[in-house]
Protein backbone atom coordinates (compact mmCIF):
# COMPACT_ATOMS: atom_id res chain seq x y z
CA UNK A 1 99.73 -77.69 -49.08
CA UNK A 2 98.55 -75.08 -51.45
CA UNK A 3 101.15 -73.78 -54.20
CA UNK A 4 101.57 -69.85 -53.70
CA UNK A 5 102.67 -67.80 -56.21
CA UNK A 6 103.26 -64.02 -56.37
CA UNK A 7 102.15 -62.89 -59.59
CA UNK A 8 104.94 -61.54 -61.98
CA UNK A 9 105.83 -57.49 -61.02
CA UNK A 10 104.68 -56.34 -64.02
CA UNK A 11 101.09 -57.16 -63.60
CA UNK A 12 101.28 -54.74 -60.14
CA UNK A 13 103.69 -52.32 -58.89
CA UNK A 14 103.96 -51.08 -54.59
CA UNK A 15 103.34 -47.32 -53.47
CA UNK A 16 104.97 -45.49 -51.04
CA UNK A 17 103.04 -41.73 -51.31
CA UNK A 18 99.68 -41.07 -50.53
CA UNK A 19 97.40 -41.30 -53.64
CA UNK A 20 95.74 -38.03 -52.96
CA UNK A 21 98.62 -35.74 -51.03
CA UNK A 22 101.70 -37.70 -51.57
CA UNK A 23 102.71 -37.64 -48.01
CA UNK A 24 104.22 -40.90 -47.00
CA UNK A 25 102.05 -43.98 -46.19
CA UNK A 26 102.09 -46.25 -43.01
CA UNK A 27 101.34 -50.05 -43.00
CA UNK A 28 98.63 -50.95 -41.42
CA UNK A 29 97.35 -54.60 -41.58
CA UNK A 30 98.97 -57.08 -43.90
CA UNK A 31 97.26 -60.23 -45.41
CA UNK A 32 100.07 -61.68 -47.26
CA UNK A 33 100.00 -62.83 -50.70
CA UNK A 34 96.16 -62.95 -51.92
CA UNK A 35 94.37 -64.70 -54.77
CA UNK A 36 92.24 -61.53 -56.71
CA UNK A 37 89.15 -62.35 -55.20
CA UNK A 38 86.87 -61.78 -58.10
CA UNK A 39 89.35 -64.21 -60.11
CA UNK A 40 87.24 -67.13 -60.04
CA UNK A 41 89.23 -69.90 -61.15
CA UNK A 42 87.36 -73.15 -63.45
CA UNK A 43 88.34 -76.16 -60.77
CA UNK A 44 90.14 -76.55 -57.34
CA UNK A 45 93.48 -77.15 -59.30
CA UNK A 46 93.47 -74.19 -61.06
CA UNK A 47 92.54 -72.13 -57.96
CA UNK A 48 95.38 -73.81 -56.05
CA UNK A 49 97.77 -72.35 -58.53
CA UNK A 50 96.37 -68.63 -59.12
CA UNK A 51 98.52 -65.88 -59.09
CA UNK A 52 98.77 -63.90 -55.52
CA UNK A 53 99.60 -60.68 -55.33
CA UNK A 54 100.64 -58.94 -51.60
CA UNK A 55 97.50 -56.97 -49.99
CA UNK A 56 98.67 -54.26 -47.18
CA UNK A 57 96.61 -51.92 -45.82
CA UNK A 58 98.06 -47.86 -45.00
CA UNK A 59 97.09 -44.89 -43.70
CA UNK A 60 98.03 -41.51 -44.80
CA UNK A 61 99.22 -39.79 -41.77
CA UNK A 62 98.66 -36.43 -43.38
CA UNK A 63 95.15 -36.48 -45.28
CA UNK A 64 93.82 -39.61 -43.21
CA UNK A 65 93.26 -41.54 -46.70
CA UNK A 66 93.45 -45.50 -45.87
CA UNK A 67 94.45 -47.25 -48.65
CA UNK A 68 96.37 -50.05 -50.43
CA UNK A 69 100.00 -50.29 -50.69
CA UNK A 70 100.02 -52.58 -53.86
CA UNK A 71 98.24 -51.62 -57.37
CA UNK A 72 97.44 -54.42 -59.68
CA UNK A 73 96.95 -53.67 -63.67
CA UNK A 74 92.87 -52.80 -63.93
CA UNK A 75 93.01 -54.21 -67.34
CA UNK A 76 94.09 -57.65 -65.03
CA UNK A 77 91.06 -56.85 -62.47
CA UNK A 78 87.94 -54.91 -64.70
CA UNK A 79 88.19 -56.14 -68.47
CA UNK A 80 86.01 -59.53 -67.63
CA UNK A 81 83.47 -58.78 -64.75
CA UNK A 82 81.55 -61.68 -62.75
CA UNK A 83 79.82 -58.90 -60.30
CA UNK A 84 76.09 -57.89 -61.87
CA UNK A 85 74.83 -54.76 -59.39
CA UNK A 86 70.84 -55.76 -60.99
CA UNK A 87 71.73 -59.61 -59.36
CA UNK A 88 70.84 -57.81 -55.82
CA UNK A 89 67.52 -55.95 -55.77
CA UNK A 90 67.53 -53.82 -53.04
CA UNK A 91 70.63 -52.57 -54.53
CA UNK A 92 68.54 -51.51 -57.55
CA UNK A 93 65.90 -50.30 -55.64
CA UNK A 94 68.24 -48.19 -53.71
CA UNK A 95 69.51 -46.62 -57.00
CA UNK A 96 65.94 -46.39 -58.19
CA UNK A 97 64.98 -44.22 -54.97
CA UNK A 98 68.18 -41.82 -56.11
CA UNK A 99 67.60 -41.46 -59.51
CA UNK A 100 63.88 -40.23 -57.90
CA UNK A 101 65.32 -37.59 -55.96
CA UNK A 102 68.10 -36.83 -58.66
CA UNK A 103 65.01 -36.20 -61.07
CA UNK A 104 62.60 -34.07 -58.90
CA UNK A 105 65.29 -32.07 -57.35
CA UNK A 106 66.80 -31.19 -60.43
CA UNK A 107 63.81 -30.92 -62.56
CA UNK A 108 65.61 -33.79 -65.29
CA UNK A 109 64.11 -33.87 -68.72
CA UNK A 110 64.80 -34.97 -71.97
CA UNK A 111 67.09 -32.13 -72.48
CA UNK A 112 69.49 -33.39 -69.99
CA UNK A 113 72.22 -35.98 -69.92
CA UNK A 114 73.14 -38.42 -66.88
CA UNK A 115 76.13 -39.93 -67.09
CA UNK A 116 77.64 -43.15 -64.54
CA UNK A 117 81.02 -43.75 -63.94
CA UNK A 118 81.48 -47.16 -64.07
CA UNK A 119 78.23 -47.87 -64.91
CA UNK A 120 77.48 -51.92 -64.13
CA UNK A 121 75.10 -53.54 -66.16
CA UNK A 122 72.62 -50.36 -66.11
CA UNK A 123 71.18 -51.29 -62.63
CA UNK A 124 70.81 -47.19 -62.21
CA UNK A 125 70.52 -45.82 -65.44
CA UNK A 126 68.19 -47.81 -66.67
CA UNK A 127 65.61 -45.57 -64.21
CA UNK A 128 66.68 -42.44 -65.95
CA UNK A 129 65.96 -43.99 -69.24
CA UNK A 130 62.57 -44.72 -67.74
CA UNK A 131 61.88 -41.73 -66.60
CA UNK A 132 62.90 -40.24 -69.96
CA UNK A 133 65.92 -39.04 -69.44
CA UNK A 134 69.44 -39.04 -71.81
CA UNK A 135 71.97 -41.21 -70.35
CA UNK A 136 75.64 -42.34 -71.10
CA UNK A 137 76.96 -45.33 -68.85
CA UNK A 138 80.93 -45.36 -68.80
CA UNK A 139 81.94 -49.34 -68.21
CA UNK A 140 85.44 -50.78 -68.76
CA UNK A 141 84.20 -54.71 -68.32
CA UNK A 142 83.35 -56.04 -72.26
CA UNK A 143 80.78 -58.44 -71.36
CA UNK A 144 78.93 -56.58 -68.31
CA UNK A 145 79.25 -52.70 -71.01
CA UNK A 146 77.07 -55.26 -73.28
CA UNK A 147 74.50 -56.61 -71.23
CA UNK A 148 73.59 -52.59 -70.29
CA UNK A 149 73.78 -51.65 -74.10
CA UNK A 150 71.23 -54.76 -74.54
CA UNK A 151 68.86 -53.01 -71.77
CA UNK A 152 68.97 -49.78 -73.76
CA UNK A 153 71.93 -48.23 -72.00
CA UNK A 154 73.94 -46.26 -73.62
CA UNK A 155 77.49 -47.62 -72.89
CA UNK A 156 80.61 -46.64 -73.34
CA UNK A 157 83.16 -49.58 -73.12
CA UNK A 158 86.23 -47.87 -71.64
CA UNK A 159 87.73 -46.81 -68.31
CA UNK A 160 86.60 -43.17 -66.91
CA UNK A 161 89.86 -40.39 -67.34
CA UNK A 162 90.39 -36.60 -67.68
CA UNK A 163 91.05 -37.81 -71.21
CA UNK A 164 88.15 -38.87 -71.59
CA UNK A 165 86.14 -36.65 -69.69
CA UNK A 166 87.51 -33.43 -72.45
CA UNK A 167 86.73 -35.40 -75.32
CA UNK A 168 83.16 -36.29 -74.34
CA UNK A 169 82.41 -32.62 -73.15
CA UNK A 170 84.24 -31.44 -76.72
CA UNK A 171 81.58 -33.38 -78.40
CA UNK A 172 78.85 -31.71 -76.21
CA UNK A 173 77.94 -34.38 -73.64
CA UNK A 174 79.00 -32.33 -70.45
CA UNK A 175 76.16 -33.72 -67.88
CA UNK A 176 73.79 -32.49 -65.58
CA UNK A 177 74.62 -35.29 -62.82
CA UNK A 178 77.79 -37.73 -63.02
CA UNK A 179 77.07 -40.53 -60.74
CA UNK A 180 80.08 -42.69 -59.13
CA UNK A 181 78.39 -45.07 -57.34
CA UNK A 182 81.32 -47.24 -55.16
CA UNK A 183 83.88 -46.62 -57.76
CA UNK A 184 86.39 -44.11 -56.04
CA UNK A 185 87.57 -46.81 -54.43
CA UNK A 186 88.59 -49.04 -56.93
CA UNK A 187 91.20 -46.30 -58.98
CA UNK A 188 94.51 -46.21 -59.08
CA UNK A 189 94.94 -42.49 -59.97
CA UNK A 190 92.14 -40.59 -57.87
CA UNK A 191 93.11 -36.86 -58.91
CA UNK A 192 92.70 -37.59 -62.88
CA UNK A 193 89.02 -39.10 -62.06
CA UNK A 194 88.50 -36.31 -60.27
CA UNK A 195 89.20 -34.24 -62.30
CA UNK A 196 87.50 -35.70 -65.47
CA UNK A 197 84.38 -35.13 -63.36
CA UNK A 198 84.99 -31.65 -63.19
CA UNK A 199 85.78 -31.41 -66.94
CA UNK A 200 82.99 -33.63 -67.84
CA UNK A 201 80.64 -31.70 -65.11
CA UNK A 202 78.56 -28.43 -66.85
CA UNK A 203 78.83 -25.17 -64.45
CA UNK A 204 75.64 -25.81 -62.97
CA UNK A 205 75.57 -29.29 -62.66
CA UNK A 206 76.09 -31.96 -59.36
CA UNK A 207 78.05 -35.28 -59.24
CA UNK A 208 76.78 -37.44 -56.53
CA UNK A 209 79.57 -40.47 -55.38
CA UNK A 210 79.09 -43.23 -52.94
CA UNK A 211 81.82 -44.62 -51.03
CA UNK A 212 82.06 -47.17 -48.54
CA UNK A 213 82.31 -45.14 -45.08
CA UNK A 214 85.49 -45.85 -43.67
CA UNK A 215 84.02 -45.45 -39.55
CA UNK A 216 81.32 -48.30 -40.53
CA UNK A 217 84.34 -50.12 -42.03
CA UNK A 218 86.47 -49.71 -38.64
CA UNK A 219 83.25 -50.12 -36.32
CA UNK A 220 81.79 -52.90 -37.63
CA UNK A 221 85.33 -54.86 -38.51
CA UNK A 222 84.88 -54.87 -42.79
CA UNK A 223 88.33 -56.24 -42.88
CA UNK A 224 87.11 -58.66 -45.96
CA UNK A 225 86.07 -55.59 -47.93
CA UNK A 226 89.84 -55.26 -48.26
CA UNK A 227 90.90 -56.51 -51.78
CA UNK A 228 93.02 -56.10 -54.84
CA UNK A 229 90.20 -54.03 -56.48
CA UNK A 230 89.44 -51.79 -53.58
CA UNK A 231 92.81 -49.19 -53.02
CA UNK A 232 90.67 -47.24 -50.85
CA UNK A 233 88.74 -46.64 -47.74
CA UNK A 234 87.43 -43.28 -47.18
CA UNK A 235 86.56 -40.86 -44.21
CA UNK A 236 85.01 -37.17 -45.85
CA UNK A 237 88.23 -35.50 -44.41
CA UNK A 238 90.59 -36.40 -47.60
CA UNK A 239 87.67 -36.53 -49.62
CA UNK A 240 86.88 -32.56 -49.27
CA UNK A 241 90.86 -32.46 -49.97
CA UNK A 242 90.83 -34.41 -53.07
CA UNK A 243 87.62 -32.50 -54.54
CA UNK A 244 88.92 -29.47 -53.75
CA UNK A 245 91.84 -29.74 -55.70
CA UNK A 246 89.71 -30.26 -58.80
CA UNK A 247 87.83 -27.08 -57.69
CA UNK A 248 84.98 -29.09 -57.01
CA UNK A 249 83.31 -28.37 -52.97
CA UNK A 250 81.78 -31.07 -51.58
CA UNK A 251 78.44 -28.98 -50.38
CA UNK A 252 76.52 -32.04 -48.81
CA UNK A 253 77.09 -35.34 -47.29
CA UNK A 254 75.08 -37.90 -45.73
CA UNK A 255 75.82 -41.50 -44.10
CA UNK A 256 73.71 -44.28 -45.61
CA UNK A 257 73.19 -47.71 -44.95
CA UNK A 258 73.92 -49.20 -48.12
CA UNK A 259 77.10 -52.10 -48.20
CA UNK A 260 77.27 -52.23 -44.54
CA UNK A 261 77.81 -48.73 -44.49
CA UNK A 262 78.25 -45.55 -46.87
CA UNK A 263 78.74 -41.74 -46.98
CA UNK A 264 77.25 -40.59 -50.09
CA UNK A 265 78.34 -36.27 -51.14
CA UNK A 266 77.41 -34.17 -53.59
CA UNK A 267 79.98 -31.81 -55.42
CA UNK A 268 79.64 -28.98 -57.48
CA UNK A 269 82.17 -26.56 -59.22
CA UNK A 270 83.48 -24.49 -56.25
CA UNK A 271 81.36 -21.37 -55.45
CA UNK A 272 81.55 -18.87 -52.49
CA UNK A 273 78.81 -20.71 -50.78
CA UNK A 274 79.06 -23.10 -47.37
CA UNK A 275 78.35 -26.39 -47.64
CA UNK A 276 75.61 -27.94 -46.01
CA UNK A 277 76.03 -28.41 -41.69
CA UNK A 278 76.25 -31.87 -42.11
CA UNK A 279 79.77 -31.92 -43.78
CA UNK A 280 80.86 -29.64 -40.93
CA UNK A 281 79.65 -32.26 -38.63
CA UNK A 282 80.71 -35.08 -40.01
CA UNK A 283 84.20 -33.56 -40.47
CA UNK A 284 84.22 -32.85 -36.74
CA UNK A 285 83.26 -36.32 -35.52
CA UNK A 286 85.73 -37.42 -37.68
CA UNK A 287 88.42 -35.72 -36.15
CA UNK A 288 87.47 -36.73 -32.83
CA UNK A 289 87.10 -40.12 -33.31
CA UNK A 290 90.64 -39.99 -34.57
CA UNK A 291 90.26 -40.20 -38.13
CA UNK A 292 94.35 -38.72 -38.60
CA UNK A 293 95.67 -41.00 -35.42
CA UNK A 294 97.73 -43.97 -36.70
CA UNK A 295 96.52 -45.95 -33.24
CA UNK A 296 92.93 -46.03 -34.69
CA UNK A 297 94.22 -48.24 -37.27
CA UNK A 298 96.50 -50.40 -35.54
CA UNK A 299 93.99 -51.16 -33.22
CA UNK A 300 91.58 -52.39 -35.99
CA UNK A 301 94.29 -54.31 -37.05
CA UNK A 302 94.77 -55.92 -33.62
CA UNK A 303 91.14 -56.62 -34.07
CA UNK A 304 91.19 -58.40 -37.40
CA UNK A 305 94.02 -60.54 -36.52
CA UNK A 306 91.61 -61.58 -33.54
CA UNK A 307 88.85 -62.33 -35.28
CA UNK A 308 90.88 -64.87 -38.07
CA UNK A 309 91.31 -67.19 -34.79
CA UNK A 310 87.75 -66.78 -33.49
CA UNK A 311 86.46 -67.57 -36.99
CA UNK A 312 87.89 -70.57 -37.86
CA UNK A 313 87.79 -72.18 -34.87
CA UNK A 314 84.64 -71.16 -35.02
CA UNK A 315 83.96 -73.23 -38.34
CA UNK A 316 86.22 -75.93 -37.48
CA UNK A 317 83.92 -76.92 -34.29
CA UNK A 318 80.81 -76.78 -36.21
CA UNK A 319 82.31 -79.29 -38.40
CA UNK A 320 84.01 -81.08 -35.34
CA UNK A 321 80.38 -81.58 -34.10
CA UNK A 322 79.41 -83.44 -37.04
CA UNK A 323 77.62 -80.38 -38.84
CA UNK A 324 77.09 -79.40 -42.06
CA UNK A 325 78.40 -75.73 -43.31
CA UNK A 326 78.23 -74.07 -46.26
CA UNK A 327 78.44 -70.49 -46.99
CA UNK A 328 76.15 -68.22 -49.51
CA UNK A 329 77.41 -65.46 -51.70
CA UNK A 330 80.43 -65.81 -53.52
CA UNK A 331 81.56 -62.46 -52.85
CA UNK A 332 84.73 -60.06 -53.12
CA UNK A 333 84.78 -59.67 -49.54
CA UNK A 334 83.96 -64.05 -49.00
CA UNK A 335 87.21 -64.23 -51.06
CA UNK A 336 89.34 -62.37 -48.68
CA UNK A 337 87.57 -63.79 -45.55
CA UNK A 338 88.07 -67.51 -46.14
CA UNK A 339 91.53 -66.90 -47.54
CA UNK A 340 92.44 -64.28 -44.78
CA UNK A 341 91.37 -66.70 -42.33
CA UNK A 342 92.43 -70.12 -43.68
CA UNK A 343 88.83 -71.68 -44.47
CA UNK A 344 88.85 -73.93 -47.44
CA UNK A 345 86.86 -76.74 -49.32
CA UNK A 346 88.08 -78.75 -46.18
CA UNK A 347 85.31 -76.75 -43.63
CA UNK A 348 82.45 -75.04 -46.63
CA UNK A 349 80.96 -77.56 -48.91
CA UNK A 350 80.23 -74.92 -51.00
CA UNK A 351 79.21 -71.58 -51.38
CA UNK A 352 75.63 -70.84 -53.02
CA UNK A 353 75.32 -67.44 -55.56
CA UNK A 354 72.63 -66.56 -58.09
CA UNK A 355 74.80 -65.54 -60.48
CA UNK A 356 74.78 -67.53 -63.52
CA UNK A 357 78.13 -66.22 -64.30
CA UNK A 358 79.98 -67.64 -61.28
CA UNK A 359 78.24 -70.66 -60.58
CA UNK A 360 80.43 -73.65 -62.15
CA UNK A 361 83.42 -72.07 -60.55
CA UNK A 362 85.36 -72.14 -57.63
CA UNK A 363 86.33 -69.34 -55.11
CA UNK A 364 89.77 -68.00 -55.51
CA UNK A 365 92.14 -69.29 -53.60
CA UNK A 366 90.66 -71.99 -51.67
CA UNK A 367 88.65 -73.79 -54.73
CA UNK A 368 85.54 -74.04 -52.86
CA UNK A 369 82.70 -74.73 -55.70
CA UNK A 370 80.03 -72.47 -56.54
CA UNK A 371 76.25 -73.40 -56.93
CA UNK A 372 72.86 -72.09 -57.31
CA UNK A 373 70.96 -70.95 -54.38
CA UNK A 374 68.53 -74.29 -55.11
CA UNK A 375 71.11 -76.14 -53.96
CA UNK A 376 70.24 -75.18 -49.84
CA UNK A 377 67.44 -77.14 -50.02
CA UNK A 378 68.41 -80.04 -52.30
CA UNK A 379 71.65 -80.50 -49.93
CA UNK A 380 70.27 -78.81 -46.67
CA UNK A 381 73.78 -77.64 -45.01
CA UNK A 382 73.12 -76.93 -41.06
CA UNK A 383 74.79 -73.88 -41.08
CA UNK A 384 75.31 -71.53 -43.83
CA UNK A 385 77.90 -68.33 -43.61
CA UNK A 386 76.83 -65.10 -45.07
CA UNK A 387 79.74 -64.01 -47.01
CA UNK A 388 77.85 -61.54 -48.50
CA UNK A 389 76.46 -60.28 -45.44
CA UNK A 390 76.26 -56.78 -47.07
CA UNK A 391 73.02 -58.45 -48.17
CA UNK A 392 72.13 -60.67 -45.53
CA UNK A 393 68.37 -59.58 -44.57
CA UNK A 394 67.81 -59.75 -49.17
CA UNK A 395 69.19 -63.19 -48.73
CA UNK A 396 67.23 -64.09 -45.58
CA UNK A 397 63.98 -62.91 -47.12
CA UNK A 398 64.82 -64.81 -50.14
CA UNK A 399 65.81 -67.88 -48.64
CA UNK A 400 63.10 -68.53 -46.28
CA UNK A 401 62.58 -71.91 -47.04
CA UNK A 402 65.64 -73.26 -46.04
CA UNK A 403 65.05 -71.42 -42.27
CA UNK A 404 62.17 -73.04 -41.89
CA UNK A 405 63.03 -76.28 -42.94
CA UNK A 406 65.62 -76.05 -40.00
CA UNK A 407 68.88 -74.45 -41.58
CA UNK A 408 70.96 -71.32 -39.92
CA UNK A 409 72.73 -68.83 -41.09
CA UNK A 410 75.82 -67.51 -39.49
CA UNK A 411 76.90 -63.67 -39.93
CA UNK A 412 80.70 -63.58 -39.84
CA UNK A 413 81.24 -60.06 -38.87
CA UNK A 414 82.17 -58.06 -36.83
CA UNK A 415 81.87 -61.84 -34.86
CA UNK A 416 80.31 -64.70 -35.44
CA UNK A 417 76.88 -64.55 -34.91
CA UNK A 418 73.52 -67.41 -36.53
CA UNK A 419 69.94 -66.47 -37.65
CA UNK A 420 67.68 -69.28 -36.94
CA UNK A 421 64.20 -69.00 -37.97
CA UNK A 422 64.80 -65.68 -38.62
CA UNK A 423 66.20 -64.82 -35.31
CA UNK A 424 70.04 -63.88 -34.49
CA UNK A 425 71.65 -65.88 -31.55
């Protein structure tokens, strides 16, 4: 038996209001007490005695905002990084085709200034730098804030505020565009990020943010994207609320395919003009889809509870037939899924990643180890589980060799489902 141990309270602290309205909060779904599942611990010891922390998932009844219940300390979760955004690259390329667009649209010169909230290792900036444009990259990890500065990023090694926000626009660095690509998500305080974009924002200028769509989360079962770094989960409806009260409109929004799922908006300072029809619409099928109905959730939550059966026993009779498994990306959302649903070192090998940074290590948790992708063909598992399956046709393409020499891959959500020879089954 594992030791489990909640973490001491001062590292996290519960909610009870609504972290955009206040209103009360409802629990959803709860997973217990969780490992943080970027907290990748040296050996299956140390994993076995990680701190856990509880993970619920609410719902605002009143500004349809799904969120966590619990807060952990950011300087605990973001100071050391293991996640590099340029390790995937059709995430780059999908940043490289925005930048594009940002440029053209905007006519973006030298006389401009881009600036990213939570910036990564450069995997977007680094385009505007190419294409000639200023740039300022705002990154509270140490070691990930120097590995952009090394690719000619300008980097500033602290976490985004309205603090902030005034001092860089008193020193004349308001921007032209303020990117937050899936970063809403992960604060704590929403209205002071909000409204540091504002500050930071020049009259004329646009912030374009990327969140995680909560309907793609609900349809397609995302449960594992639940974790200690994400406190959100948002629909447009409290989105428009949150910008607004920043005096910020959101004037566009479009649903893109990116992590299984996003709704990407652009926001300006407010101005007596409509938005664009597509936040209309979107708002709409939002509201009839049930987007402020506490039964949409609870029936997701039926769901997930569901699916922790079907997956194991899933796993367990691959193994009980004398195969192989392993799984591939050593994820966020991996961490929650094997923990959630009780898969250890007992049923996965190990789990292959091609970050340098996390291979050595052991998933949170459940101390399964972590290896380079080289390792699928030197130890040929039968069946490999795409915990990253946010990526799985990257790591399909990528991994070719090991489908034809036989392998499978199994896609965990919303069921369990294998690619063989590149064909699902």
């Amino acid at each position: 038996m594992k030791t489990r141990r909640v973490a001491a309270a001062k590292l996290f602290h519960k909610v009870s209001s609504c972290r955009v309205c206040s209103h009360v909060i409802e629990d959803v779904l709860g997973y217990g007490d969780m490992p943080l599942a970027n907290d990748l611990a040296a050996d299956a010891a140390a994993a076995a005695a990680q701190e856990r922390f509880p993970l619920t998932l609410a719902i605002c009844p009143q500004c349809s905002l799904a969120q966590l219940r619990e807060t952990v300390d950011p300087e605990r979760l973001f100071r050391d990084y293991v996640y590099l955004s340029s390790n995937s690259p059709s995430f780059v390329e999908h940043a490289g085709a925005l930048t594009k667009r940002l440029v053209l649209e905007r006519g973006l010169g030298a006389a401009n200034l881009v600036v990213e909230i939570a910036s990564n290792d450069g995997y977007l900036l680094q385009h505007y730098v190419g294409a000639g444009v200023p740039v300022l990259g705002i990154e509270p990890a140490r070691n990930i804030a120097a590995i952009a500065r090394a690719r000619g990023v300008d980097t500033v090694n602290e976490f985004f505020s309205l603090a902030l926000a005034r001092r860089l626009a008193a020193d004349g660095r308001g921007a032209d565009v303020i990117h937050a690509n899936n970063v809403l998500a992960h604060v704590a305080c929403l209205t002071d990020v909000v409204a540091g974009i504002a500050a930071l924002l020049k009259p004329d200028g646009i912030a374009v943010v990327e969140v995680p769509y909560l309907f793609d989360f609900l349809d397609r079962l995302e449960f594992d994207t639940v974790y200690h770094e994400h406190l959100c989960y948002f629909a447009l409806t409290p989105l428009v609320r949150l910008f607004a009260d920043s005096r910020l409109q959101i004037c566009d929004a479009e649903r893109i395919p990116v992590h299984g799922g996003s709704l990407r908006v652009f926001a300006r300072h407010a101005q007596n003009v409509p938005p664009s029809p597509s936040v209309a619409a979107i708002l709409a099928d939002e509201q009839r889809r049930g987007v402020a109905d506490i039964a949409t959730y609870r029936r997701f939550a039926d769901k997930v509870r569901a699916f922790a059966t079907v997956f194991r026993d899933f796993v367990r009779d691959l193994r009980g037939k004398g195969h192989s498994v392993a799984a591939y990306g050593a994820s966020a959302k991996g961490a929650t899924l094997v923990n959630y649903c009780g898969v250890g070192s007992d049923l996965l090998d190990f789990v292959a990643d091609v970050s340098a940074l996390k291979q050595g290590r052991v998933m949170p948790g459940v101390g399964i180890p972590i290896v380079a992708p080289s390792e699928l063909l030197t130890r040929r598992p039968d069946y490999v589980v795409l915990l990253a399956w946010n990526f799985a046709d990257e790591i399909v393409r990528q991994q070719a060799d090991y489908l034809r020499a036989g392998g499978r891959f199994v896609v965990p959500v919303p069921y369990p489902h294998v690619i063989a020879g590149g064909s699902p089954s």
